[in-house]
PDB file of N, CA and C in Angstrom:
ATOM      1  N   UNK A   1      -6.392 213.073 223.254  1.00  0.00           N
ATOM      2  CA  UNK A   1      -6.500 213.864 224.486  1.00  0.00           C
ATOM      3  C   UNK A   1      -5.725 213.181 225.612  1.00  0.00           C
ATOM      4  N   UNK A   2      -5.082 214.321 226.537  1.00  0.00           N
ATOM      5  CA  UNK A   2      -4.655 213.514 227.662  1.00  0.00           C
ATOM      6  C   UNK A   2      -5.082 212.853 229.035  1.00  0.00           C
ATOM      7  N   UNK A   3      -5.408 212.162 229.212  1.00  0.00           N
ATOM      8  CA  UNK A   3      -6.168 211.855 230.398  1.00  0.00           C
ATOM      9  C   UNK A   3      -5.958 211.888 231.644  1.00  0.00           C
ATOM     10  N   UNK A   4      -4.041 212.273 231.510  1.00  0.00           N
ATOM     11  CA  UNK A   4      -4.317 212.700 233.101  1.00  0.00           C
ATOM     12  C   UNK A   4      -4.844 214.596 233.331  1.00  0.00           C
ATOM     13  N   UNK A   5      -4.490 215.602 231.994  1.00  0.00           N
ATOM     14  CA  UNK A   5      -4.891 215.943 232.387  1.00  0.00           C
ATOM     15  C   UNK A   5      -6.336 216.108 232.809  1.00  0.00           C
ATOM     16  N   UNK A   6      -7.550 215.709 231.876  1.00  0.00           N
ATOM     17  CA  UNK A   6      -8.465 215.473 232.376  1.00  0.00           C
ATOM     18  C   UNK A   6      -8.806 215.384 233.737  1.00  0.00           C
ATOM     19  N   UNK A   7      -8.221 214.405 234.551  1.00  0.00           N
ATOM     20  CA  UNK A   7      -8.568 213.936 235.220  1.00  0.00           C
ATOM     21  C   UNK A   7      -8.149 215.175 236.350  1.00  0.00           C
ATOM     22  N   UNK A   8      -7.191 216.063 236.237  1.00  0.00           N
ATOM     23  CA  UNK A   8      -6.399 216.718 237.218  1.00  0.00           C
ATOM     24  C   UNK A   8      -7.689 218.130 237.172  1.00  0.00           C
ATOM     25  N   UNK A   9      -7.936 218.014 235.750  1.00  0.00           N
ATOM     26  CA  UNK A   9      -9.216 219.549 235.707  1.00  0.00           C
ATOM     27  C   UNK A   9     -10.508 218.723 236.499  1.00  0.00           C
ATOM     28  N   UNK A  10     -10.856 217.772 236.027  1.00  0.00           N
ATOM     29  CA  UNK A  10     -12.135 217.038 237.322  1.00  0.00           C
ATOM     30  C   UNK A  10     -12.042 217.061 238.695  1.00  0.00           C
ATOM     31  N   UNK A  11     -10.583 217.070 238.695  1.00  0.00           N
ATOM     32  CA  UNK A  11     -10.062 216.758 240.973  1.00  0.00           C
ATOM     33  C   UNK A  11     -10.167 218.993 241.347  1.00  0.00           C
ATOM     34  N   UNK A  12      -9.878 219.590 240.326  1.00  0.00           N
ATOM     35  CA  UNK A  12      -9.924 220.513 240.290  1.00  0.00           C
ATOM     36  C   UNK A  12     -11.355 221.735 240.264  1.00  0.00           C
ATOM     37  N   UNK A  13     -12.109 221.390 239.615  1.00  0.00           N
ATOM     38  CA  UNK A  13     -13.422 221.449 239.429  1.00  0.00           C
ATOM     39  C   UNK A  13     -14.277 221.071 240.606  1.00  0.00           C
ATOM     40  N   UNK A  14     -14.394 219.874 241.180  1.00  0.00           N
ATOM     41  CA  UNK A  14     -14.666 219.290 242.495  1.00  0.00           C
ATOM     42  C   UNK A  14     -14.160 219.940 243.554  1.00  0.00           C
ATOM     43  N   UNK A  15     -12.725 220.324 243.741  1.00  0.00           N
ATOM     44  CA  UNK A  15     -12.413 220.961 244.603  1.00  0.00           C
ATOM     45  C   UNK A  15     -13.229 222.822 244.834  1.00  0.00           C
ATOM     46  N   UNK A  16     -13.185 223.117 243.614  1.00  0.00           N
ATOM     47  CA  UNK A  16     -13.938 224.434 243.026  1.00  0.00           C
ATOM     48  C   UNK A  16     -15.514 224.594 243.902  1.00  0.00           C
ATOM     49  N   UNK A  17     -16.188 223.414 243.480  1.00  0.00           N
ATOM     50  CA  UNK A  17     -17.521 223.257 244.057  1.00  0.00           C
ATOM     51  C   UNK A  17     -17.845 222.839 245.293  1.00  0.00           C
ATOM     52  N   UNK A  18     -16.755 222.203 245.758  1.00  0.00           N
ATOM     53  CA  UNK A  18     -17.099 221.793 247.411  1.00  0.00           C
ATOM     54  C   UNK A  18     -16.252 223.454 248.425  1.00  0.00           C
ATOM     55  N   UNK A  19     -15.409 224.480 247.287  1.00  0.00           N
ATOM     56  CA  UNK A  19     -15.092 225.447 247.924  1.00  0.00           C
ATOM     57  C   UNK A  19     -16.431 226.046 248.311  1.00  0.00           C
ATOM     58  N   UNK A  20     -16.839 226.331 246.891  1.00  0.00           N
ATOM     59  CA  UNK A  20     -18.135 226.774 246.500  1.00  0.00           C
ATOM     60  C   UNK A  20     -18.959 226.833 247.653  1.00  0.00           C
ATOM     61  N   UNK A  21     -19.597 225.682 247.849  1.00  0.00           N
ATOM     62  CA  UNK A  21     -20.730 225.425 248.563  1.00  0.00           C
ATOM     63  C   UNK A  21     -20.294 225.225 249.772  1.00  0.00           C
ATOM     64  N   UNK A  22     -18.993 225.865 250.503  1.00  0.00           N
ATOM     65  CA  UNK A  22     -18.313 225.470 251.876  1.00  0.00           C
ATOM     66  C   UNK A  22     -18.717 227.112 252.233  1.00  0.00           C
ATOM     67  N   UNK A  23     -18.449 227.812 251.396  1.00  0.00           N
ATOM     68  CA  UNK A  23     -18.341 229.664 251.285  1.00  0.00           C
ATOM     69  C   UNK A  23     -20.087 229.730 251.718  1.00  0.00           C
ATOM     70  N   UNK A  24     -20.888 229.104 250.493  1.00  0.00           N
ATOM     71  CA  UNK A  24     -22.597 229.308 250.383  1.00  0.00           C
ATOM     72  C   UNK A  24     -23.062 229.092 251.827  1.00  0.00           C
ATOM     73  N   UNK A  25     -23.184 227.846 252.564  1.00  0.00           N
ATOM     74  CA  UNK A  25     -22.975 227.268 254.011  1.00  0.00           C
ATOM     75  C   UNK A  25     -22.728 228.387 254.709  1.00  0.00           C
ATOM     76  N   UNK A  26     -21.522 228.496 254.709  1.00  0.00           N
ATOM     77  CA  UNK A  26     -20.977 229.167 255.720  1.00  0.00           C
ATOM     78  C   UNK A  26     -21.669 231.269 255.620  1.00  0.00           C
ATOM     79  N   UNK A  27     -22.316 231.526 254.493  1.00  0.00           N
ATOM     80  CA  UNK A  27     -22.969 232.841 254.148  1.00  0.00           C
ATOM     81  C   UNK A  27     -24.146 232.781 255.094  1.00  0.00           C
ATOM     82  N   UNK A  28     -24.476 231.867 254.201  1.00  0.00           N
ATOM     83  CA  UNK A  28     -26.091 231.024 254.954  1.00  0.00           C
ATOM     84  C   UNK A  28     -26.303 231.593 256.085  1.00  0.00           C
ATOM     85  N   UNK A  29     -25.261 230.486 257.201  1.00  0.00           N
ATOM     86  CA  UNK A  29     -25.271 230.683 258.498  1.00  0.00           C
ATOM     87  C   UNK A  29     -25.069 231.686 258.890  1.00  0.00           C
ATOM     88  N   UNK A  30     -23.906 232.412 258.650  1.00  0.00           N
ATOM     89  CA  UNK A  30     -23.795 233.542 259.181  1.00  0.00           C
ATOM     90  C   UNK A  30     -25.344 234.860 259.236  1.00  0.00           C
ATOM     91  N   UNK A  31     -25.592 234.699 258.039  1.00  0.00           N
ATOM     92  CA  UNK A  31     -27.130 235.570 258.031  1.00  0.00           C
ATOM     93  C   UNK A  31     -27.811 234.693 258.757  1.00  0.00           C
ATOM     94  N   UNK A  32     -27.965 234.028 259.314  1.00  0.00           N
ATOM     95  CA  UNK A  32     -29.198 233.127 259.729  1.00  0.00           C
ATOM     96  C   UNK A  32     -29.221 233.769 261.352  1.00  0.00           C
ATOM     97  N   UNK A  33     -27.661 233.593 261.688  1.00  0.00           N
ATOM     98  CA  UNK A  33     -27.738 233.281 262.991  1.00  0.00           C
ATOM     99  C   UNK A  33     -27.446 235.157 263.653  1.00  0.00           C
ATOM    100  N   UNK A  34     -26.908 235.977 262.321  1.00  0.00           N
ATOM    101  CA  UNK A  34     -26.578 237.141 263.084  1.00  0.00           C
ATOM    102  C   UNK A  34     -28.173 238.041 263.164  1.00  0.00           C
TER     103      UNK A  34
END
């Protein structure tokens, strides 16, 4: 197996989940506060 790519689908994935939960946050608030 190759390990960089590995490593490029992990920096990728991470990026995925901190989108993720930047979108969830930001839903959140918006219902919270409208």
């Amino acid at each position: 197996m190759n390990q960089v790519n590995d490593n490029k689908l992990k920096k990728q994935l991470g990026i995925g989940l901190l989108l993720a939960t930047y979108v969830g946050v930001l839903a959140y608030l918006s219902n919270y506060i409208a």
